[in-house]
C-alpha atoms as a PDB file:
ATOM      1  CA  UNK A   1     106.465 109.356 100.905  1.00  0.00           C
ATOM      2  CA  UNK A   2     103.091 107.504 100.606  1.00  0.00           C
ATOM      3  CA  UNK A   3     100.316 109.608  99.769  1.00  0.00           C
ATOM      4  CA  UNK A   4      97.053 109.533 101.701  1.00  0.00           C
ATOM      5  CA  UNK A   5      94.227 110.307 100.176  1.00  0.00           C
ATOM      6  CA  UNK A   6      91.905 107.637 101.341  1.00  0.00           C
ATOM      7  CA  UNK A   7      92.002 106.002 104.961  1.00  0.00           C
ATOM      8  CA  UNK A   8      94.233 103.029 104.959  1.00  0.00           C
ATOM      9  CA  UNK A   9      91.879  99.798 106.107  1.00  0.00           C
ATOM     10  CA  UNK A  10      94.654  98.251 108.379  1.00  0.00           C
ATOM     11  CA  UNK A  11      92.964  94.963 109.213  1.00  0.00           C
ATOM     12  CA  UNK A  12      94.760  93.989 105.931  1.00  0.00           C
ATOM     13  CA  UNK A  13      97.570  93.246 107.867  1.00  0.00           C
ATOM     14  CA  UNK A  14      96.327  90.890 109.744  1.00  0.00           C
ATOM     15  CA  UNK A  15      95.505  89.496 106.659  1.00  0.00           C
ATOM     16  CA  UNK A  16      99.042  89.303 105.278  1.00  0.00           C
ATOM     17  CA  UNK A  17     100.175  87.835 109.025  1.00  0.00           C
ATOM     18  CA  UNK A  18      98.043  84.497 108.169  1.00  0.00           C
ATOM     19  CA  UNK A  19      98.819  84.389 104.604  1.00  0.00           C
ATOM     20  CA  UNK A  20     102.537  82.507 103.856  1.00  0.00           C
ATOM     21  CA  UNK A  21     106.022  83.574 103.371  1.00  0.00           C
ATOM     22  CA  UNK A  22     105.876  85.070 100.120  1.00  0.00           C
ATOM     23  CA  UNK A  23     102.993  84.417  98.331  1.00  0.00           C
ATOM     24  CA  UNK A  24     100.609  87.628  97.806  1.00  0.00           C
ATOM     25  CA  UNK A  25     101.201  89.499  94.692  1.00  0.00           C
ATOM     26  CA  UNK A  26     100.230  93.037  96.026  1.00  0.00           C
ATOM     27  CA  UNK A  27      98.162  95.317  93.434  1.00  0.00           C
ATOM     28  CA  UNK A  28      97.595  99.038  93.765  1.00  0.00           C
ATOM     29  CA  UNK A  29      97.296 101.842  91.434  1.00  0.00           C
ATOM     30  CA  UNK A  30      98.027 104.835  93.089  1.00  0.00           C
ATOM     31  CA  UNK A  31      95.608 107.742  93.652  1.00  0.00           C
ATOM     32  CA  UNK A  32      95.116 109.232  90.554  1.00  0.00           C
ATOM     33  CA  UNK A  33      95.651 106.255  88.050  1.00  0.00           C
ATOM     34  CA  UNK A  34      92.337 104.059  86.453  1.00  0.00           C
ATOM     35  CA  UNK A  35      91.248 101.667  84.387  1.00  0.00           C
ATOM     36  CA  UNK A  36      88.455 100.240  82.638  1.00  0.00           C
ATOM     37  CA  UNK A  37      86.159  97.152  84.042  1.00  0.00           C
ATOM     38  CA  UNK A  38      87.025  94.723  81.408  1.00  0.00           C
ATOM     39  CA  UNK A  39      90.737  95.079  82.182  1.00  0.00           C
ATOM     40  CA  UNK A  40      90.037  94.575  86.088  1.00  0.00           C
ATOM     41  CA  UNK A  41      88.132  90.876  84.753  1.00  0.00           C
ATOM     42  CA  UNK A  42      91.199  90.259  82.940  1.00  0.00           C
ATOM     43  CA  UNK A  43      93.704  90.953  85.760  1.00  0.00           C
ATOM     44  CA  UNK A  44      91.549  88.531  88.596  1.00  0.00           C
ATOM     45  CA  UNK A  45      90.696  85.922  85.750  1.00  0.00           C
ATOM     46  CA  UNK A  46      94.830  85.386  85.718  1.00  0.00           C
ATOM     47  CA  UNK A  47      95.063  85.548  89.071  1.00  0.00           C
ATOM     48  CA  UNK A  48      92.144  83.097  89.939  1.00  0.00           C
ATOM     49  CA  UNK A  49      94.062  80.648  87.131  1.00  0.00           C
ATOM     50  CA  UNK A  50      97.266  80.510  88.358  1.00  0.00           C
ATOM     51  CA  UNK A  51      95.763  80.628  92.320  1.00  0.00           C
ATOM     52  CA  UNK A  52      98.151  83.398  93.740  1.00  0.00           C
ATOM     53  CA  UNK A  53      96.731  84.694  96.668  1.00  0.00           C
ATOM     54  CA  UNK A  54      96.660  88.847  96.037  1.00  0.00           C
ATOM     55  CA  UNK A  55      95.936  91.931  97.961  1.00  0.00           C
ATOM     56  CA  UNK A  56      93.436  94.193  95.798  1.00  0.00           C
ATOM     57  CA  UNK A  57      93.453  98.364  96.274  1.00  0.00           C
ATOM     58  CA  UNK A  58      90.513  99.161  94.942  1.00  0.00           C
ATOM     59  CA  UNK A  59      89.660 102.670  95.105  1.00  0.00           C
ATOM     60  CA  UNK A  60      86.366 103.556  94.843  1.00  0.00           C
ATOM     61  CA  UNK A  61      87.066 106.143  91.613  1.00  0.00           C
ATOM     62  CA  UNK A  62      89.442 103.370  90.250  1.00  0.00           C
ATOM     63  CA  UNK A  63      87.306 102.168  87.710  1.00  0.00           C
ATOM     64  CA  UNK A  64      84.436 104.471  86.532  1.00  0.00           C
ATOM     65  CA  UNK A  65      82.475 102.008  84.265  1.00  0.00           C
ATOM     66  CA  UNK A  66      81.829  99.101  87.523  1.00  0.00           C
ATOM     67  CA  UNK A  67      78.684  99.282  88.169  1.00  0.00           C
ATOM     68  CA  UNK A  68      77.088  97.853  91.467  1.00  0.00           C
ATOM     69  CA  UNK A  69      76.531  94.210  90.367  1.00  0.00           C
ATOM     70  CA  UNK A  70      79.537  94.071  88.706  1.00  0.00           C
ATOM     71  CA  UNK A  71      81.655  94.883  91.682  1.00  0.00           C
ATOM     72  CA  UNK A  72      79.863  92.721  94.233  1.00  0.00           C
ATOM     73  CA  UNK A  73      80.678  90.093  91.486  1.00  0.00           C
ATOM     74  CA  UNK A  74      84.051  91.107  91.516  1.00  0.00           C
ATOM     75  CA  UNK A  75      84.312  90.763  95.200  1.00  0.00           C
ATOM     76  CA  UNK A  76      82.295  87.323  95.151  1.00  0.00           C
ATOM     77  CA  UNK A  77      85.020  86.086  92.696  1.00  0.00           C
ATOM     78  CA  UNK A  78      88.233  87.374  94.642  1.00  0.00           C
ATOM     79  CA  UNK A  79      87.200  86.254  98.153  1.00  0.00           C
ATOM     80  CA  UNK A  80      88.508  82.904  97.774  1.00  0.00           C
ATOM     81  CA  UNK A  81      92.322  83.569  96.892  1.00  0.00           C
ATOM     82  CA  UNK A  82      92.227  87.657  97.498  1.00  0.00           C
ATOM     83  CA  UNK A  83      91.385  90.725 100.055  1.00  0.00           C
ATOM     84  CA  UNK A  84      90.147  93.065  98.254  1.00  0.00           C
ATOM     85  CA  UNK A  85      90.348  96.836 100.363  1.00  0.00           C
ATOM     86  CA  UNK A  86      89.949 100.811  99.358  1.00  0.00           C
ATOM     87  CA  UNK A  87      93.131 101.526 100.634  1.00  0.00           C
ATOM     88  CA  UNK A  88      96.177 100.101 102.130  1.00  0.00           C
ATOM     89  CA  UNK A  89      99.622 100.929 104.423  1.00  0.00           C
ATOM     90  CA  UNK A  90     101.413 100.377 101.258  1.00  0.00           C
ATOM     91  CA  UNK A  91     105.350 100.684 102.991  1.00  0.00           C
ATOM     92  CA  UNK A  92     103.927  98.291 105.833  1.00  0.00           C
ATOM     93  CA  UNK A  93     102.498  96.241 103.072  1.00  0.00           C
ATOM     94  CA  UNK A  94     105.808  96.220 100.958  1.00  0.00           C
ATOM     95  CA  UNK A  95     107.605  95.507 103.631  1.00  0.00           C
ATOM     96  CA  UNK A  96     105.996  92.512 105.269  1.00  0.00           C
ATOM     97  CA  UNK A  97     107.367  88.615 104.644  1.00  0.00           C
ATOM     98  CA  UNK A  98     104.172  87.561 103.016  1.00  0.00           C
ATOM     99  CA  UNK A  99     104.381  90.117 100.357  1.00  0.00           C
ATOM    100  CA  UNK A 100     105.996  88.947  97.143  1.00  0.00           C
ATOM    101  CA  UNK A 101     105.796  91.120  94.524  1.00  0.00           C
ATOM    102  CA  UNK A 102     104.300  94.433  93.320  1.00  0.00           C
ATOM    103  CA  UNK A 103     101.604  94.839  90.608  1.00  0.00           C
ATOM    104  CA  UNK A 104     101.657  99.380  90.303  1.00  0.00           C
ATOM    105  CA  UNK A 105     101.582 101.900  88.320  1.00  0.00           C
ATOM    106  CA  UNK A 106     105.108 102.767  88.483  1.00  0.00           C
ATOM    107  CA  UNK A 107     104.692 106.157  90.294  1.00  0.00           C
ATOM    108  CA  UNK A 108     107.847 107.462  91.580  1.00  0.00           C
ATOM    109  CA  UNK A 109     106.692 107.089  95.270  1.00  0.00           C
ATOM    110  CA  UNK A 110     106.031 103.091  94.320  1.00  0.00           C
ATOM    111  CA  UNK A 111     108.787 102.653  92.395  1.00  0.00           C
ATOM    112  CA  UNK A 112     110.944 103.767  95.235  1.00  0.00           C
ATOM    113  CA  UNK A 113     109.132 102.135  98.325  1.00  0.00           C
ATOM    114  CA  UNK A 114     109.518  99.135  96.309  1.00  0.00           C
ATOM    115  CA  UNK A 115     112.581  99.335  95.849  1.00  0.00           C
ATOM    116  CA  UNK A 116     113.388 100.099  99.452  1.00  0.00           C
ATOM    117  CA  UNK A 117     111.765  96.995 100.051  1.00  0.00           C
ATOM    118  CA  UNK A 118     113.574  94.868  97.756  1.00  0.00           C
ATOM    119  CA  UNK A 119     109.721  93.692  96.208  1.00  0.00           C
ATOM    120  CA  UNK A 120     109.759  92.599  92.577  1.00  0.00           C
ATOM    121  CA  UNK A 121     107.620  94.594  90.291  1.00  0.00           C
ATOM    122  CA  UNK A 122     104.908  94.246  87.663  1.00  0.00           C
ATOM    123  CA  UNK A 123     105.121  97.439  85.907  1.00  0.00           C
ATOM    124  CA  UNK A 124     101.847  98.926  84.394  1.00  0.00           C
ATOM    125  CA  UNK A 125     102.373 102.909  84.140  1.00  0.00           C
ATOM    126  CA  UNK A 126      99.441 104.964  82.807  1.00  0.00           C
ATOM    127  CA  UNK A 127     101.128 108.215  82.253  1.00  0.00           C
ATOM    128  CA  UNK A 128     103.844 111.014  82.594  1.00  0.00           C
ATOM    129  CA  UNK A 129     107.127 109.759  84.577  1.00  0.00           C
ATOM    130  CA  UNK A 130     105.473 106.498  84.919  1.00  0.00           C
ATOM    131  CA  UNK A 131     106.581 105.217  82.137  1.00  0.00           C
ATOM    132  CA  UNK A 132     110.218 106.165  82.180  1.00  0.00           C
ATOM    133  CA  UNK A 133     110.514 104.364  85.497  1.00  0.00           C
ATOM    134  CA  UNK A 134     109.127 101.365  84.975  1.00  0.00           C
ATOM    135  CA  UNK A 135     111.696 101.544  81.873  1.00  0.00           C
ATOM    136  CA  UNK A 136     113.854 101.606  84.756  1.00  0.00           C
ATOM    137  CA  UNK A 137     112.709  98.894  86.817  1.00  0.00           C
ATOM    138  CA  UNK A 138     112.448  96.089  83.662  1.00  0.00           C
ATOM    139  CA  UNK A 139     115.178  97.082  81.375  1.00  0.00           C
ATOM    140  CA  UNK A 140     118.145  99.036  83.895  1.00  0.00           C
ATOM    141  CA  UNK A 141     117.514  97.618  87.411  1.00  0.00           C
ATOM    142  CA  UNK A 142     116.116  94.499  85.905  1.00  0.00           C
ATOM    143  CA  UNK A 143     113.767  93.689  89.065  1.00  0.00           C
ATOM    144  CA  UNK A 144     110.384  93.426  87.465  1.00  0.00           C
ATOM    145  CA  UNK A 145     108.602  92.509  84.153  1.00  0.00           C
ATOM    146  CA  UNK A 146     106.064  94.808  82.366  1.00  0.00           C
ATOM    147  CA  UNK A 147     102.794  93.876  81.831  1.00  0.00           C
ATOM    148  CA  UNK A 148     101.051  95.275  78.697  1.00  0.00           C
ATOM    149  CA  UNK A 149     104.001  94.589  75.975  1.00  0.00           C
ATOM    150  CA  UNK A 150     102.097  97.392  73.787  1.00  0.00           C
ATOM    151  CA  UNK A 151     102.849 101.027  73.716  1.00  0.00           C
ATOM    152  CA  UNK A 152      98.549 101.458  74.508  1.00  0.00           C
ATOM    153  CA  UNK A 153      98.679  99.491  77.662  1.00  0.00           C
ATOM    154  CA  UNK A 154      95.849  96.833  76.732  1.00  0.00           C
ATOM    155  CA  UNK A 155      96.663  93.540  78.159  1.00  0.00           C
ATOM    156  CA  UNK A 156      95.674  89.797  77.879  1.00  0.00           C
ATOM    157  CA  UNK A 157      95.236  87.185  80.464  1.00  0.00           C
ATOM    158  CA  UNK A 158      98.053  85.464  77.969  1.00  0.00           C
ATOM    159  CA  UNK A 159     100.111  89.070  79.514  1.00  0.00           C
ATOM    160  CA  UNK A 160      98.674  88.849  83.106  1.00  0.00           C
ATOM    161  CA  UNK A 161      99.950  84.608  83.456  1.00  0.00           C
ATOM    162  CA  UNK A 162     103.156  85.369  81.745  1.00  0.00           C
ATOM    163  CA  UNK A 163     104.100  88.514  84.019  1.00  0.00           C
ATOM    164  CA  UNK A 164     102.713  86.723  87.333  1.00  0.00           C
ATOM    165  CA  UNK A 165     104.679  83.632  86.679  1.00  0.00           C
ATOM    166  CA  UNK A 166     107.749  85.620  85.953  1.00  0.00           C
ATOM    167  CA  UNK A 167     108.043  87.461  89.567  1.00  0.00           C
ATOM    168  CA  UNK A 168     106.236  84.484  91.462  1.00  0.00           C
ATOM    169  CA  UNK A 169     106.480  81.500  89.285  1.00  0.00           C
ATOM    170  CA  UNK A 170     109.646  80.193  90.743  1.00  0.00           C
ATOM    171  CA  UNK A 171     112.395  79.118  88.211  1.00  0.00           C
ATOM    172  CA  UNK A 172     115.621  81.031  87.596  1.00  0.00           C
ATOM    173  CA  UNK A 173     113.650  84.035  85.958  1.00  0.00           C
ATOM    174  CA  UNK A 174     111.748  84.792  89.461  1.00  0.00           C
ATOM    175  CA  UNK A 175     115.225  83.695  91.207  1.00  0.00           C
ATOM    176  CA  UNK A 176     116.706  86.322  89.203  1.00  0.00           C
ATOM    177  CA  UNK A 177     114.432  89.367  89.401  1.00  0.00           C
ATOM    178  CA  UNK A 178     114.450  88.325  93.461  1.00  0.00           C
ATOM    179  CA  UNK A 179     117.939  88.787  93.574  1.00  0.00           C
ATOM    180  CA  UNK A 180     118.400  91.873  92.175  1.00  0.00           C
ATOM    181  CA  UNK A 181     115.477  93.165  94.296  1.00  0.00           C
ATOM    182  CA  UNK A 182     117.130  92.281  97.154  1.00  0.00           C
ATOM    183  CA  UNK A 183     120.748  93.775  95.988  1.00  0.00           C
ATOM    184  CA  UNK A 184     119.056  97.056  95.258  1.00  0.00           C
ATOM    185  CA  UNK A 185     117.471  97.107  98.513  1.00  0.00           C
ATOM    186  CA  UNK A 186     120.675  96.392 100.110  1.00  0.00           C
ATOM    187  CA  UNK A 187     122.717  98.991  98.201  1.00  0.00           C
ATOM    188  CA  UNK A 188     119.929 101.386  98.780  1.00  0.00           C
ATOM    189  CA  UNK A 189     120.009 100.784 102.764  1.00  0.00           C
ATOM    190  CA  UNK A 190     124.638 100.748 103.022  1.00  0.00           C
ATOM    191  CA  UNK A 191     123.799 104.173 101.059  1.00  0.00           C
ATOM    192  CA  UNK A 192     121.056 105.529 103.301  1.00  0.00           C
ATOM    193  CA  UNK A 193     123.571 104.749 106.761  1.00  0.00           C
ATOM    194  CA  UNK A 194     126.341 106.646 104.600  1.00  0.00           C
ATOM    195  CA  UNK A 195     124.136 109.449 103.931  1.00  0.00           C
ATOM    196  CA  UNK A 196     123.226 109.300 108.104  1.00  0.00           C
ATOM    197  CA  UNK A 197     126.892 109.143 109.074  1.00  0.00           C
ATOM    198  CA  UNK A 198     127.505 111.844 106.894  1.00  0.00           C
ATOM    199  CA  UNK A 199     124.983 114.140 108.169  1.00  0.00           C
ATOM    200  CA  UNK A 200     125.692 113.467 112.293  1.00  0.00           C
ATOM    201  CA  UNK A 201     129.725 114.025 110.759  1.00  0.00           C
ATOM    202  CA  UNK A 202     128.305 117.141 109.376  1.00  0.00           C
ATOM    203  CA  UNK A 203     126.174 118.344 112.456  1.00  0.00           C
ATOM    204  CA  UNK A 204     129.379 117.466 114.943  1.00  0.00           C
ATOM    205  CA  UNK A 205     131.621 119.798 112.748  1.00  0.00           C
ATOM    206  CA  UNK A 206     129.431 122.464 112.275  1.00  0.00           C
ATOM    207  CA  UNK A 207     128.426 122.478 116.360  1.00  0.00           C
ATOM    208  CA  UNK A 208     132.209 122.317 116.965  1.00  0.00           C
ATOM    209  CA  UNK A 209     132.748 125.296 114.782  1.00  0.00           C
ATOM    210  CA  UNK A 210     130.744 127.216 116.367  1.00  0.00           C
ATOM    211  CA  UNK A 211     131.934 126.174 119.482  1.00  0.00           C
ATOM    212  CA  UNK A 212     135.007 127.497 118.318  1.00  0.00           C
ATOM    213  CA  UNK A 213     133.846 130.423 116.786  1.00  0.00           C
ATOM    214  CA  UNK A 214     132.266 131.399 120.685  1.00  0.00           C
ATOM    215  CA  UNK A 215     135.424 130.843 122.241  1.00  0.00           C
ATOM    216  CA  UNK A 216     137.239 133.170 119.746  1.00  0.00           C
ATOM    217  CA  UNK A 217     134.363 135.877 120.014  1.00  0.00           C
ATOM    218  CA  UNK A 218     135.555 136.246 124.215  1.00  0.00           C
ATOM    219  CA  UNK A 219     139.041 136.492 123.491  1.00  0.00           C
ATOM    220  CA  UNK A 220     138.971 139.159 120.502  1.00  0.00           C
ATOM    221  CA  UNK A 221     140.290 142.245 121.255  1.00  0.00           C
ATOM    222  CA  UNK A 222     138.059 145.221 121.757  1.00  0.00           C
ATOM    223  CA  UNK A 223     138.951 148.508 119.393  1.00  0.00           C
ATOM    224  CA  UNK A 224     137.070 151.509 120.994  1.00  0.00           C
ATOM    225  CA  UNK A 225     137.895 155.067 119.760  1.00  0.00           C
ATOM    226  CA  UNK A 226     140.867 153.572 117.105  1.00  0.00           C
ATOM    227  CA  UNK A 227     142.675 152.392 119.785  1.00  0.00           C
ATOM    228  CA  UNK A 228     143.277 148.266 121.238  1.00  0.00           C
END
């Protein structure tokens, strides 16, 4: 389902395979969504406070008011804790050990390969259907936070510390939203091998009909000139 509109930089993985169980918060965007410099300072100031290690999908149309210096700042400031890359494998991403929760824009493909995934979510939709899932995710499936409160989508660092610390933090909150993560996943997967037993139950009955309907076809009589 992922979309690829830039080339995925792979050597990210590697990344994640030296990086612990669990502890990179995973940001990406999407393809179409953006936002402004100031927020992106906002979002790596919380991260650089609390010290969660992070992998960063910048794209290069992400923000349109980073200039040059400020985005080799940017990258001066995240090397330390983050990787910071145009584009990623996001389902390899989601799905690897190191990876422990989701900061997206809560586009359907992300909100489902997340889910798939069983990887906690910090919701920050921009637009359209976005926003109805990440409704979704925080208030129905209850495996991620949000993390502007406003309708505007501004945030604080006070928002960016709270929502981190919420889906990595530890405590019963993060034990929570884990869990049910992990449940959906589950229930997702027993309903995906229904779905495949369903379909081969499907194809066998359908060949066998029309191995049935062959062996009828030989022994029908033939009518010629209104006579059998």
């Amino acid at each position: 389902f992922t979309s690829s509109l830039w080339e995925q930089d792979l050597s990210c993985l590697d990344w994640l395979d030296r990086q612990p169980p669990r502890s990179v918060l995973y940001i990406s965007f999407g393809s179409i969504a953006a936002m402004n410099f100031s927020q992106l300072e906002v979002l790596l100031g919380g991260l650089l406070d609390l010290g969660e290690r992070f992998l960063w999908v910048l794209r290069p149309d992400l923000v349109s008011d980073m200039g040059e210096e400020d985005h080799a700042r940017f990258l001066d400031r995240a090397k330390d804790l983050g990787l910071v890359v145009r584009w990623a494998p996001q389902l390899q991403v989601l799905r690897h050990g190191s990876t422990a929760a989701f900061l997206t824009h809560c586009g359907w493909n992300s909100t489902f390969e997340s889910i798939c995934a069983g990887v906690p979510t910090i919701c920050q939709p921009c637009f359209a259907e976005q926003k109805a899932n990440a409704k979704y995710v925080v208030e129905v499936w209850k495996t991620g936070v949000k993390l502007a409160k406003g309708h505007r989508g501004d945030f604080s660092k006070e928002d960016v510390l709270r929502a981190i610390s919420a889906v990595m933090g530890g405590g019963e909150q993060t034990d929570s939203i884990r869990k049910r993560a992990a449940d959906l996943r589950d229930a997702c997967r027993k309903d995906f091998q229904e779905m495949s037993g369903l379909k081969a139950f499907a194809a066998d009955l359908l060949a066998k009909n029309k191995s049935a309907e062959f062996s009828t076809a030989k022994i029908e009589p033939k009518i010629s000139d209104g006579f059998v």
